[in-house]
C-alpha atoms as a PDB file:
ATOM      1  CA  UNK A   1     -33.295  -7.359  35.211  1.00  0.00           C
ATOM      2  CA  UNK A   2     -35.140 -10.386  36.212  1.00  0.00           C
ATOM      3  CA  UNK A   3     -34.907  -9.904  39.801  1.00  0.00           C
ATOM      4  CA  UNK A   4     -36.848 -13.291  40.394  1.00  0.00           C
ATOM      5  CA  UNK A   5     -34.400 -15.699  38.535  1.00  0.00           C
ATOM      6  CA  UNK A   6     -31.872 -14.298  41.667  1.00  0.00           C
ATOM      7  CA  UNK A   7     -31.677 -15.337  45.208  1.00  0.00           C
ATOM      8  CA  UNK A   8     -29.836 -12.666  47.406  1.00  0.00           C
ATOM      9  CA  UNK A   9     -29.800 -13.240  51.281  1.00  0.00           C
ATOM     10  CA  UNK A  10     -26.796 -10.593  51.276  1.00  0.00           C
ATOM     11  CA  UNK A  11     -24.135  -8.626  49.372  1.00  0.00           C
ATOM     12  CA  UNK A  12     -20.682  -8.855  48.820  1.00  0.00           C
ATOM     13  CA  UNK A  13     -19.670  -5.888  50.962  1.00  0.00           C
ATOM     14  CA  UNK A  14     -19.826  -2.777  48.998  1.00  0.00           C
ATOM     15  CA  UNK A  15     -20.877  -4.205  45.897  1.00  0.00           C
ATOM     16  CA  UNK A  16     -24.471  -2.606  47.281  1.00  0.00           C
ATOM     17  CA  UNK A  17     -24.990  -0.146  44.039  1.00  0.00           C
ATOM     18  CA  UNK A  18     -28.142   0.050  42.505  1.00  0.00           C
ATOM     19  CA  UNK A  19     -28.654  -2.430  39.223  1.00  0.00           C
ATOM     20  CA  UNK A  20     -29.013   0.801  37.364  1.00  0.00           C
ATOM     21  CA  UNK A  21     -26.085   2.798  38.650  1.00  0.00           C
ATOM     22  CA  UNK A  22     -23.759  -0.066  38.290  1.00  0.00           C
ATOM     23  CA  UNK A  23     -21.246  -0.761  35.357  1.00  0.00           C
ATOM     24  CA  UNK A  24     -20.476  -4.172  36.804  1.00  0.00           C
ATOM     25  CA  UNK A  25     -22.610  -6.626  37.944  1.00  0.00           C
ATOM     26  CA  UNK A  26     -21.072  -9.534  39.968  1.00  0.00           C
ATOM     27  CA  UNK A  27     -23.423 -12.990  40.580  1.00  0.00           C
ATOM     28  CA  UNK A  28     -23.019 -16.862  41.871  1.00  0.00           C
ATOM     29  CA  UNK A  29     -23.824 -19.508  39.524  1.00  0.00           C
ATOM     30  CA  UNK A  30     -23.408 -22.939  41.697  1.00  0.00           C
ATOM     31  CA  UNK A  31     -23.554 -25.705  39.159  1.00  0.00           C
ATOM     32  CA  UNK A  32     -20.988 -28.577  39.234  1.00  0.00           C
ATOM     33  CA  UNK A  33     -23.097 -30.736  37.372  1.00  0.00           C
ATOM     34  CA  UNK A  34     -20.525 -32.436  35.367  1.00  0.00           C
ATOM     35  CA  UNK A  35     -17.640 -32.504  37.765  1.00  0.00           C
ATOM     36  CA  UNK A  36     -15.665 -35.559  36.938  1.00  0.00           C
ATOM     37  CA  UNK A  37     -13.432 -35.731  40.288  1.00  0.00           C
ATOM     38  CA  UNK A  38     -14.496 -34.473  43.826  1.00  0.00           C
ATOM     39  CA  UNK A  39     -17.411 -31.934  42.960  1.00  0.00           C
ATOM     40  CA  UNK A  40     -18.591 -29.556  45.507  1.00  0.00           C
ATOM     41  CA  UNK A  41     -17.860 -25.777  43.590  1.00  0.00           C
ATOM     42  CA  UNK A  42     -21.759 -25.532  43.537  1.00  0.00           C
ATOM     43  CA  UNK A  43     -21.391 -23.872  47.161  1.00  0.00           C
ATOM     44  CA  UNK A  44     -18.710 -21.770  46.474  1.00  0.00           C
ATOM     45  CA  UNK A  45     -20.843 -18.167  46.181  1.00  0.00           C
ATOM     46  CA  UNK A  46     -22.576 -19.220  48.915  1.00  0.00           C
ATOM     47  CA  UNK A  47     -19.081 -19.552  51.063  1.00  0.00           C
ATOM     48  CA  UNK A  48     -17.363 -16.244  49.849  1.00  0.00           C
ATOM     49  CA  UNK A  49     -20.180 -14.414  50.993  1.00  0.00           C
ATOM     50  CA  UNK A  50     -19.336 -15.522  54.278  1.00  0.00           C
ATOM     51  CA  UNK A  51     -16.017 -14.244  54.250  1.00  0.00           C
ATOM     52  CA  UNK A  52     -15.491 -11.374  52.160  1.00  0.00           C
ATOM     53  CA  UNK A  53     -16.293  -8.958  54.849  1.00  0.00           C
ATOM     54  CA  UNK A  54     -13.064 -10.323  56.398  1.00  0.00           C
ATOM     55  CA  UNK A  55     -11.159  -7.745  53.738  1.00  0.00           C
ATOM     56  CA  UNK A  56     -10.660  -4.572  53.258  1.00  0.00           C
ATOM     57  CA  UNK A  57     -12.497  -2.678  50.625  1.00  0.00           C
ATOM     58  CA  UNK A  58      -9.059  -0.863  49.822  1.00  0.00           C
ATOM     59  CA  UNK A  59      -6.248  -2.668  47.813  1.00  0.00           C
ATOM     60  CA  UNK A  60      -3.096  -1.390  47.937  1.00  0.00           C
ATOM     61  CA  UNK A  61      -1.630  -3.570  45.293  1.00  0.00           C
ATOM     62  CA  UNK A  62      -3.810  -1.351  42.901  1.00  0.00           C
ATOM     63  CA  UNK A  63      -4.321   1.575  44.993  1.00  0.00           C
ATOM     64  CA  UNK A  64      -8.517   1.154  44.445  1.00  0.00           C
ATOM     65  CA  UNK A  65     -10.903   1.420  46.647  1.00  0.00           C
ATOM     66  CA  UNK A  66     -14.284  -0.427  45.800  1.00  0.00           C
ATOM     67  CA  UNK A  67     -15.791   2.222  47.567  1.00  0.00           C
ATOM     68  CA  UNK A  68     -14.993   4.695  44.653  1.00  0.00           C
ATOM     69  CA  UNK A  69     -17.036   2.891  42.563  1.00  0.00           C
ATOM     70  CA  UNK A  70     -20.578   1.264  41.660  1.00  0.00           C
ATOM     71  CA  UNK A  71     -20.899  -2.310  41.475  1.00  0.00           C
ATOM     72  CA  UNK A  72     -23.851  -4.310  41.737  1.00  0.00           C
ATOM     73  CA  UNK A  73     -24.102  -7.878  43.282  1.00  0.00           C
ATOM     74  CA  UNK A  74     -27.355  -9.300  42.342  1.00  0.00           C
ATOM     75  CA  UNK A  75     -27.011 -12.523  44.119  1.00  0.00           C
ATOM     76  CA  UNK A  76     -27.233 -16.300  42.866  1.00  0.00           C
ATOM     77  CA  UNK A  77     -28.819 -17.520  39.849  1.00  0.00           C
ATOM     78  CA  UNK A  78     -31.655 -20.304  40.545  1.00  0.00           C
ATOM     79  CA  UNK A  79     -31.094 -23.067  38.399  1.00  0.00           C
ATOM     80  CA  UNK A  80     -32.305 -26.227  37.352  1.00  0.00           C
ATOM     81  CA  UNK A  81     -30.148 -28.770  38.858  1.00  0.00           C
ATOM     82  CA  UNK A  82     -29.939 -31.958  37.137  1.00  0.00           C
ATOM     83  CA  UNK A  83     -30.417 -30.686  33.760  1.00  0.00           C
ATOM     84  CA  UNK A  84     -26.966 -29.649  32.384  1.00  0.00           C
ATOM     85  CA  UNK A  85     -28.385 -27.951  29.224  1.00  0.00           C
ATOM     86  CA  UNK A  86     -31.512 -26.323  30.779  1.00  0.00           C
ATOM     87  CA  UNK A  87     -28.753 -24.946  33.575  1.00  0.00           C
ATOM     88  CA  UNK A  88     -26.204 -23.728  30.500  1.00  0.00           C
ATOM     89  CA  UNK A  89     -29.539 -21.817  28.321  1.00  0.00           C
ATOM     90  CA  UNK A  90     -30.440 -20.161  31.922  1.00  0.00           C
ATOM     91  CA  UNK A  91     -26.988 -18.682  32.817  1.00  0.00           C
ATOM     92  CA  UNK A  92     -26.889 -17.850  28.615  1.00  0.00           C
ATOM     93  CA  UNK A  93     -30.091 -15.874  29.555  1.00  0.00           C
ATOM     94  CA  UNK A  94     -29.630 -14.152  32.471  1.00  0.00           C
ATOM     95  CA  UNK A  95     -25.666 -13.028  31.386  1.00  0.00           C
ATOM     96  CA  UNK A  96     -27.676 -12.019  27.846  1.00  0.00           C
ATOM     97  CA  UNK A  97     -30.002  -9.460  30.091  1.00  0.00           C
ATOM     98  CA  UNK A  98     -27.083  -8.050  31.554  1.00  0.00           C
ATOM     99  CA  UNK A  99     -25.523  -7.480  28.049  1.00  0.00           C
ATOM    100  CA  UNK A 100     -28.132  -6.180  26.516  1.00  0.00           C
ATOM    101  CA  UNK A 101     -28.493  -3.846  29.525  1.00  0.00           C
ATOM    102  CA  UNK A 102     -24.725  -2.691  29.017  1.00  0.00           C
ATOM    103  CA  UNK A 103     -23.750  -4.323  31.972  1.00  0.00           C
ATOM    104  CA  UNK A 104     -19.928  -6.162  32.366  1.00  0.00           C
ATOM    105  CA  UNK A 105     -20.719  -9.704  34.093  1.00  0.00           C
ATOM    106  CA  UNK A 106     -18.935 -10.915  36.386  1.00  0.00           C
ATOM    107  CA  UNK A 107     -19.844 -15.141  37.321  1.00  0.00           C
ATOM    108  CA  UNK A 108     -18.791 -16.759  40.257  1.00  0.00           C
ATOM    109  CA  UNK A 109     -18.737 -20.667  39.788  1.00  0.00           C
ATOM    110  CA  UNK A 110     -19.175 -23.406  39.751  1.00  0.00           C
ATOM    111  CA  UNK A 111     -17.244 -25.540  37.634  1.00  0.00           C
ATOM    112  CA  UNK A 112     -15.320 -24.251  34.437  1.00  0.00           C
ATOM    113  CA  UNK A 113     -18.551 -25.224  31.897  1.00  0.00           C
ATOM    114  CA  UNK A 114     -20.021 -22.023  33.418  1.00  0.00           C
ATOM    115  CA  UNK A 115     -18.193 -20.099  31.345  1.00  0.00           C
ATOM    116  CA  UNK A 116     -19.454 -21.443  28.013  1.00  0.00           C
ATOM    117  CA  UNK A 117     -22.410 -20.247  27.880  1.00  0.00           C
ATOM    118  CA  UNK A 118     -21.311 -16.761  29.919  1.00  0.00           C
ATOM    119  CA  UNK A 119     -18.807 -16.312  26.619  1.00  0.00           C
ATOM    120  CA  UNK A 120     -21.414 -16.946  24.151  1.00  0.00           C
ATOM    121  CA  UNK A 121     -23.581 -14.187  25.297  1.00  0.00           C
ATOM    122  CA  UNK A 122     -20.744 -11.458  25.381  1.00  0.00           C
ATOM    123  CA  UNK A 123     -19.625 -12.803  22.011  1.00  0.00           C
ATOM    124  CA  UNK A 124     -23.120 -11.837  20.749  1.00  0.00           C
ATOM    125  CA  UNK A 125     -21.910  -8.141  21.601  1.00  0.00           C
ATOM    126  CA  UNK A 126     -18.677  -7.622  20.726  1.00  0.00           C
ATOM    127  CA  UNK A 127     -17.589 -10.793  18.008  1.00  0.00           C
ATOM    128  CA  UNK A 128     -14.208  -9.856  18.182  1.00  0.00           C
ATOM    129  CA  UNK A 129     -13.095 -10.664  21.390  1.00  0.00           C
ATOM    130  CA  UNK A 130     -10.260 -12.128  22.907  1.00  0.00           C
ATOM    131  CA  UNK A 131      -9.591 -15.120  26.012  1.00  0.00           C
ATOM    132  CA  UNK A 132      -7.648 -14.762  28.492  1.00  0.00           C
ATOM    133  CA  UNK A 133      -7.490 -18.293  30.373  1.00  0.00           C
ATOM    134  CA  UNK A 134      -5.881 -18.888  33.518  1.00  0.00           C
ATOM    135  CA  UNK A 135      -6.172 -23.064  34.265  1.00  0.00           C
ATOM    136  CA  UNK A 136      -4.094 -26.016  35.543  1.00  0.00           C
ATOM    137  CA  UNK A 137      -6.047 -27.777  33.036  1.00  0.00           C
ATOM    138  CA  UNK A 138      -6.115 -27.181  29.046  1.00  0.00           C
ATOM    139  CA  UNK A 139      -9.636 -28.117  28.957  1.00  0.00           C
ATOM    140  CA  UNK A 140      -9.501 -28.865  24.911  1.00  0.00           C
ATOM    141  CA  UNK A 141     -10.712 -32.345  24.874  1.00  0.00           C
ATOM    142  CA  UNK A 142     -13.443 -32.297  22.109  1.00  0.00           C
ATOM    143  CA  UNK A 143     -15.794 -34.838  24.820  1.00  0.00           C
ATOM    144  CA  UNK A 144     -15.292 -36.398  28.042  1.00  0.00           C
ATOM    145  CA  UNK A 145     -17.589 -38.868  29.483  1.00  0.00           C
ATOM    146  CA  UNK A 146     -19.273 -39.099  25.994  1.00  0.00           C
ATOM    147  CA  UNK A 147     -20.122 -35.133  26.513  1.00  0.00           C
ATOM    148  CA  UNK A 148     -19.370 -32.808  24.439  1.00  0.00           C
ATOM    149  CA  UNK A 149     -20.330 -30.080  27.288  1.00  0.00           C
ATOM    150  CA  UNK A 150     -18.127 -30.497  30.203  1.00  0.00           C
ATOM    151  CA  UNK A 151     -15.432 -28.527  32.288  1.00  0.00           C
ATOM    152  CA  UNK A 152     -12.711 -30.833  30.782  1.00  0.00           C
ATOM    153  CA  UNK A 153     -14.163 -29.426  27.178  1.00  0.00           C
ATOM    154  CA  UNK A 154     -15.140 -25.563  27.759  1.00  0.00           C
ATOM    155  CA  UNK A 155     -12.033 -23.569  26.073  1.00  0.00           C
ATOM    156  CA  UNK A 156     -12.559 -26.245  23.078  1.00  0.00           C
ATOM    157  CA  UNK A 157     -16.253 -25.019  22.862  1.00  0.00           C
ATOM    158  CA  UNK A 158     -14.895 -21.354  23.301  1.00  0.00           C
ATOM    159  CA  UNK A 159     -12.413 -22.320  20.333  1.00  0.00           C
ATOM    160  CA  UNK A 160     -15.185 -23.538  18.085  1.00  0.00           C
ATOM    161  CA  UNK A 161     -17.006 -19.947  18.210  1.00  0.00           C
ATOM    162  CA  UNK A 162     -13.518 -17.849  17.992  1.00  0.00           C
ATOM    163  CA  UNK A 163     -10.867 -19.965  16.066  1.00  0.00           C
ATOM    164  CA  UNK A 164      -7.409 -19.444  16.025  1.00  0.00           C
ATOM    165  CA  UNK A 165      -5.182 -16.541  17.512  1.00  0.00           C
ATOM    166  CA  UNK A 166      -8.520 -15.827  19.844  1.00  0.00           C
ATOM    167  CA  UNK A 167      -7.049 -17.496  23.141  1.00  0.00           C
ATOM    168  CA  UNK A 168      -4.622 -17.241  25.028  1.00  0.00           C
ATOM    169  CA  UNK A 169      -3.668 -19.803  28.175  1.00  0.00           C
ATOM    170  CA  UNK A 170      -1.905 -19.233  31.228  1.00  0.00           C
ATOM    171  CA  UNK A 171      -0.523 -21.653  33.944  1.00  0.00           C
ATOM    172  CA  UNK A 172      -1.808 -24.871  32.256  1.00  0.00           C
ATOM    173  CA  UNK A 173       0.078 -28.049  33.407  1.00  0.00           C
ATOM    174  CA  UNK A 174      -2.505 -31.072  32.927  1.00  0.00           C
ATOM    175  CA  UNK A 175      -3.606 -32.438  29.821  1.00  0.00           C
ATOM    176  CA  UNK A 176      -3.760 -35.187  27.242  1.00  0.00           C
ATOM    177  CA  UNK A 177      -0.824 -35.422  24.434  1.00  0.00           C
ATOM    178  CA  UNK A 178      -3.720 -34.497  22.106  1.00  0.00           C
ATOM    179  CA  UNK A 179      -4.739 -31.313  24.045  1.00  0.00           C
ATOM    180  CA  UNK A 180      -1.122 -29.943  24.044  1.00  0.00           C
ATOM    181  CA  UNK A 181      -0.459 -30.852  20.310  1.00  0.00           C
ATOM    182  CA  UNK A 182      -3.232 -28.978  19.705  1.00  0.00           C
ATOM    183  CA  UNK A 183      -1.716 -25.673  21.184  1.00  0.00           C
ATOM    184  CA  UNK A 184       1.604 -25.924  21.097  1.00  0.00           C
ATOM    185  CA  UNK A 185       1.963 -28.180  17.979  1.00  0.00           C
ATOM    186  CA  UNK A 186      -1.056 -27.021  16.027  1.00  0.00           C
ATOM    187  CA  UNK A 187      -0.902 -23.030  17.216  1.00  0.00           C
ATOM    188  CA  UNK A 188      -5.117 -23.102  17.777  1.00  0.00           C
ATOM    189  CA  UNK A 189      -4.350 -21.925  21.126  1.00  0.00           C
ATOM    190  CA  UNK A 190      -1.494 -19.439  22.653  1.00  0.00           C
ATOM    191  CA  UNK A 191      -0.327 -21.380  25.729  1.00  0.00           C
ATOM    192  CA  UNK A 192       2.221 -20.724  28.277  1.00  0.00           C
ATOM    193  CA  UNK A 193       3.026 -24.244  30.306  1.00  0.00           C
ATOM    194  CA  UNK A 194       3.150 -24.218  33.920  1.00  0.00           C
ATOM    195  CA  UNK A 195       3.994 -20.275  33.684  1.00  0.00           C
ATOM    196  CA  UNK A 196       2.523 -16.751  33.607  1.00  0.00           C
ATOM    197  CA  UNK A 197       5.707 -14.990  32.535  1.00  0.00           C
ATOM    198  CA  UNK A 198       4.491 -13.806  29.311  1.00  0.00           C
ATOM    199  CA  UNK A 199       1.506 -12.476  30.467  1.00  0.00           C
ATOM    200  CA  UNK A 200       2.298  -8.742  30.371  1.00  0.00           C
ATOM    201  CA  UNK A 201       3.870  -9.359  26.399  1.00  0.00           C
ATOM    202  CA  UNK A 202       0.213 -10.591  25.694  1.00  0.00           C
ATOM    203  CA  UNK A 203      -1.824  -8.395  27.366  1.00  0.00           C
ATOM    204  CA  UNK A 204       0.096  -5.354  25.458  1.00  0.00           C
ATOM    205  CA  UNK A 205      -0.967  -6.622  22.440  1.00  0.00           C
ATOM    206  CA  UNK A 206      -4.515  -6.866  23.284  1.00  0.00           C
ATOM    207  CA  UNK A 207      -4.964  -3.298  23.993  1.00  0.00           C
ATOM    208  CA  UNK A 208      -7.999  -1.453  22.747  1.00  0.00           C
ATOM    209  CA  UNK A 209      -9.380  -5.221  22.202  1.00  0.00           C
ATOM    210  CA  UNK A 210     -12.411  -6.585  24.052  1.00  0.00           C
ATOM    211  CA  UNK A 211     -11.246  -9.142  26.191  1.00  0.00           C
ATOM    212  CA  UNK A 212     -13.303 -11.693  27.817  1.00  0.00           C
ATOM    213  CA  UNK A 213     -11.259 -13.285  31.468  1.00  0.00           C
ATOM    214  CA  UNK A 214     -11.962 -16.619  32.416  1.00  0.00           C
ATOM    215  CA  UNK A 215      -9.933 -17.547  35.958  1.00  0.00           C
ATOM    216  CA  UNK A 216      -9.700 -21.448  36.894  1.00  0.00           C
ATOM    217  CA  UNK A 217      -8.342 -20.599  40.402  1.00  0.00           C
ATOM    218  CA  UNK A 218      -6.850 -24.390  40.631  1.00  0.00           C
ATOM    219  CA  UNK A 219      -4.054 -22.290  38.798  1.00  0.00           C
ATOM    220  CA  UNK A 220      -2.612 -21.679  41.891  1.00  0.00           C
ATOM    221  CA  UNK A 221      -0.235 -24.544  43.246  1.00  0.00           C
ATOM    222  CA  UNK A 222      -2.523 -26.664  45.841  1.00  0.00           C
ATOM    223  CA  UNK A 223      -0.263 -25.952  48.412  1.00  0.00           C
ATOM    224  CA  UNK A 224      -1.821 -22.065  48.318  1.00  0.00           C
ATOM    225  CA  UNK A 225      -5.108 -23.456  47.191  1.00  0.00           C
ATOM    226  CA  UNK A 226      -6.196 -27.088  48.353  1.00  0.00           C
ATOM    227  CA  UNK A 227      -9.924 -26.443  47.615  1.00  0.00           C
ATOM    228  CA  UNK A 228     -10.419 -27.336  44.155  1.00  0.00           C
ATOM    229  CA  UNK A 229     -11.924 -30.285  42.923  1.00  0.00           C
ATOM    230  CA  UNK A 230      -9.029 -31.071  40.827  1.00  0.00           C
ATOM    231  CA  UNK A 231      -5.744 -29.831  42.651  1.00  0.00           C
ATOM    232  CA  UNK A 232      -2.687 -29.865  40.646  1.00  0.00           C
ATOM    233  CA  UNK A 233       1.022 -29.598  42.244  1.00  0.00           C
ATOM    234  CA  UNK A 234       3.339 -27.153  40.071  1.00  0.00           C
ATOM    235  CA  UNK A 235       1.224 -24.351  40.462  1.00  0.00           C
ATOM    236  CA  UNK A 236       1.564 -20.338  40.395  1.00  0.00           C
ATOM    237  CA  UNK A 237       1.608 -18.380  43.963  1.00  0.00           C
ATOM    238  CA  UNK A 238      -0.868 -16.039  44.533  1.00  0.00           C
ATOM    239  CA  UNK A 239       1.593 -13.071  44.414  1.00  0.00           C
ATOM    240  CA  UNK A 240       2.499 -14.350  40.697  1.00  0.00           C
ATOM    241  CA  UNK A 241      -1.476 -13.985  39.828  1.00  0.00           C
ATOM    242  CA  UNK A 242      -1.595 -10.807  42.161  1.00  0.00           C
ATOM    243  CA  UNK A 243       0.813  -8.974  39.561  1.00  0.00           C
ATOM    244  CA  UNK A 244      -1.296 -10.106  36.701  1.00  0.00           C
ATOM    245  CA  UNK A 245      -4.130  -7.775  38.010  1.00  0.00           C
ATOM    246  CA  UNK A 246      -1.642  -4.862  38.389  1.00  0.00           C
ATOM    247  CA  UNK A 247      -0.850  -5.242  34.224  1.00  0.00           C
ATOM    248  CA  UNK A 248      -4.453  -5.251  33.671  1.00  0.00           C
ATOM    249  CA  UNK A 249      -4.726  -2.004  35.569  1.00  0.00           C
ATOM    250  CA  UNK A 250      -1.415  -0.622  33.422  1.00  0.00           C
ATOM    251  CA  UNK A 251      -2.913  -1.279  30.317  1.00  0.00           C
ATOM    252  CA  UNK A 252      -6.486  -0.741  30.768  1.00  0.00           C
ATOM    253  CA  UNK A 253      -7.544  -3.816  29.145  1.00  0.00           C
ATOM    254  CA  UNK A 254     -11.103  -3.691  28.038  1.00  0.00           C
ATOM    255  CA  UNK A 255     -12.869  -6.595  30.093  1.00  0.00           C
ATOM    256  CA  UNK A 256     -16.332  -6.921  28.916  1.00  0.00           C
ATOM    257  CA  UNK A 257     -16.983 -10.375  30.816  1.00  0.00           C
ATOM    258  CA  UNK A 258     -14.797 -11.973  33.324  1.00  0.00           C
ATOM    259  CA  UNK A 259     -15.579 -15.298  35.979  1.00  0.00           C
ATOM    260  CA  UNK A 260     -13.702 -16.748  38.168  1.00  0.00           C
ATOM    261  CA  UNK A 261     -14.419 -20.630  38.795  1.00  0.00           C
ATOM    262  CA  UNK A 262     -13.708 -24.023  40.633  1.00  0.00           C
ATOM    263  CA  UNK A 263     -13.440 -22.905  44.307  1.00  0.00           C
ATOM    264  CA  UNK A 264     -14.486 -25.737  45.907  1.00  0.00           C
ATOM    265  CA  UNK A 265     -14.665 -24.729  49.458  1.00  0.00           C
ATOM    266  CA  UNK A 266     -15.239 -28.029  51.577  1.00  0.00           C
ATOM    267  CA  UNK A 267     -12.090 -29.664  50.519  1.00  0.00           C
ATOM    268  CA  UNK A 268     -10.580 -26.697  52.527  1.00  0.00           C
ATOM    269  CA  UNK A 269     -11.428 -26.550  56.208  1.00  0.00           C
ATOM    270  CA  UNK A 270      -8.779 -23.317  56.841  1.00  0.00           C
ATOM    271  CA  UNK A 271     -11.096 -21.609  54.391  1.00  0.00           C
ATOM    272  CA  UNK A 272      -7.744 -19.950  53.073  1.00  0.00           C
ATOM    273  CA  UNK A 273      -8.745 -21.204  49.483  1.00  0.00           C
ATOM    274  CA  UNK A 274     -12.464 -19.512  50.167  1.00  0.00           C
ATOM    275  CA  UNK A 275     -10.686 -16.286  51.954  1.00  0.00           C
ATOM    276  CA  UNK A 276      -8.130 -16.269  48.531  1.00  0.00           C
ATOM    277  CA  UNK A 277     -11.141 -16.274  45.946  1.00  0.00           C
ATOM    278  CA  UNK A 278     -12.927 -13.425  47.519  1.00  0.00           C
ATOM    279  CA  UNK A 279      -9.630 -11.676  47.247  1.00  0.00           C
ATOM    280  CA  UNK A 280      -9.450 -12.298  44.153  1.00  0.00           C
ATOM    281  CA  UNK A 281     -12.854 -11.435  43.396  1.00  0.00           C
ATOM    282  CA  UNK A 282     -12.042  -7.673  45.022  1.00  0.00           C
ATOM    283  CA  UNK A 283      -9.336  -6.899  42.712  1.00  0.00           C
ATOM    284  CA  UNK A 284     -10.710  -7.759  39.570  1.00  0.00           C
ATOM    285  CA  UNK A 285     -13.843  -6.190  40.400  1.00  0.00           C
ATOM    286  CA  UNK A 286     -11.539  -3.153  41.156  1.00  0.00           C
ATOM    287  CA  UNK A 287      -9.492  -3.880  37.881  1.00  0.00           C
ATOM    288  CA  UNK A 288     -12.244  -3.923  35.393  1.00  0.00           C
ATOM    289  CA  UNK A 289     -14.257  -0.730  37.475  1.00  0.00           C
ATOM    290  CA  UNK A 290     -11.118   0.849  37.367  1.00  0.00           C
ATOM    291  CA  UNK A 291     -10.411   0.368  33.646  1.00  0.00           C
ATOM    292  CA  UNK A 292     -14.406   1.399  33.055  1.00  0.00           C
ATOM    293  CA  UNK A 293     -13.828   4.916  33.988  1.00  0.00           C
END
C-alpha cells in the first residue's frame, strides 16, 4: 500500500491491525469540493478521531467486539484540493490498491461525490454488485451547477455504470419532480420515501450478492443529526438505522465496499452528530468483519 499518499497522526481505537493482517481497511477522504450549501465535511475524519475513543469497542446491539477482529485504519488520503477530478482519480487509485490487495474499503467523507469514484473501483472487481443507499437526498440529477460530477449527481453516475434493478434507496425525502419520476415513475431506481421499513425485504433478496453500502448520514432527522451541510426535517432516528445494521448481521450480506459521508462537524457544537458517526462507523466496521469470517 502506498503508505505515503496517507497521513495518520492516530488510529481509530482498535482498528490498529497490521495492513497485511487486516480484511478491512477503514480511511478519511476530506473533500467537499463541490458542496453546494454550507460545506465543511472535509474535517469530518479529522473530528471522529477525536472522539471515537469516547465508545466502547463492544456493541451490544450486535454482540461484536472490534477487538475480535483485524481492521486496519490507514489514516487520511492527501489530496489535491481544488482540483475536483485530480481529487476523484486519487481516491479511484488508492481504493483500486486496496482492491487489488483483497482488501474491503471502508471511506470516511467528505461529501457524497466521494463515493463515485470509491464504487467504480470495487465495480472493477466484482461487476455485479448491488447499492444500498441511505440519503435525505435522491442525488439523480444528471448536472448541477453545470457539473456533471457533484454530490447532488453521484447515485446518477453510480446508475450510469449499473443500470436498472442495481440500487436500491433508503430514507430519501428531497428531490426534484424529475429525480423522483425517475425512481418511482420510471423504476431505474428502488426507492423507499422518507422510510426504511422495507429494508430487511431487500436485503433478503440480496443474499449471496456483492453489495456495495453507501451511508449519507443526513438520513437521520436533523433533530438527531444537525451537522450536515444539508439538514433535512422528516428524518429516520438513529435506533431506526441502528436495526438496519442488526439485518446486515442476520443475513450476512456480502459488503465488499461501504462509506459513510456528509458529517459535517462544525455546524454541531454538542459534537453529538460527530459522537453518532463514529458510532456508526463501529458497527459497520463490526458488521462487515463480522460477516467476513
Amino acid at each position: 500500500m502506498k503508505s505515503n499518499m496517507f497521513t495518520n497522526n492516530f488510529k481509530f481505537m482498535s482498528m490498529d491491525s497490521s495492513y497485511e493482517s487486516s480484511d478491512l481497511v477503514v480511511f478519511g477522504v476530506g473533500f467537499d469540493g463541490t458542496t453546494s450549501n454550507r460545506p465543511g465535511t472535509r474535517f469530518a475524519s479529522s473530528a471522529m478521531r477525536k472522539e471515537f475513543d469516547g465508545l466502547e469497542t463492544y456493541s451490544p446491539v450486535l454482540n461484536l467486539d472490534m477487538e475480535d477482529f483485524n481492521i486496519c485504519d490507514i489514516g487520511d488520503l492527501e489530496l489535491s484540493i481544488g482540483n475536483t477530478e485530480k481529487v476523484l482519480d486519487e481516491i479511484y487509485e488508492n481504493v483500486r490498491t486496496l482492491i487489488n490487495d483483497n482488501k474491503i474499503p471502508f471511506m470516511i467523507g467528505g461529501e457524497h461525490l466521494v463515493t463515485l469514484p470509491a464504487f467504480k473501483a470495487v465495480y472493477e472487481k466484482y461487476n455485479d454488485i448491488y447499492v444500498l443507499h441511505f440519503d435525505a437526498h435522491t442525488d439523480l440529477r444528471e448536472e448541477y451547477n453545470n457539473c456533471k460530477n457533484s454530490h447532488a449527481t453521484v447515485i446518477k453516475r453510480i446508475w450510469d455504470i449499473v443500470g436498472d434493478e442495481k440500487i436500491f434507496q433508503f430514507g430519501i425525502r428531497s428531490g426534484t419532480k424529475e429525480e423522483f419520476d425517475f425512481s418511482l415513475n420510471k423504476n431505474h431506481t428502488y426507492m423507499e420515501v422518507a422510510n426504511i421499513i422495507t429494508f430487511k425485504e431487500i436485503v433478503e433478496s440480496l443474499v449471496g450478492k456483492n453489495v456495495y453500502l453507501t451511508i449519507d448520514l443526513d438520513v437521520l432527522d436533523p433533530s438527531i443529526f444537525p451537522g450536515t451541510g444539508t439538514p433535512e426535517p422528516g428524518g429516520i432516528t438513529y435506533k431506526e438505522l441502528e436495526n438496519t445494521f442488526k439485518i446486515l448481521k442476520q443475513y450476512e450480506i456480502n459488503i465488499v465496499g461501504c462509506d459513510i459521508v456528509e458529517l459535517s462537524p462544525d455546524y454541531d457544537i454538542t459534537k453529538v452528530s460527530t459522537i453518532t458517526a463514529c458510532k456508526v462507523l463501529r458497527e459497520l466496521s463490526l458488521v462487515i468483519s463480522n460477516n467476513k469470517k
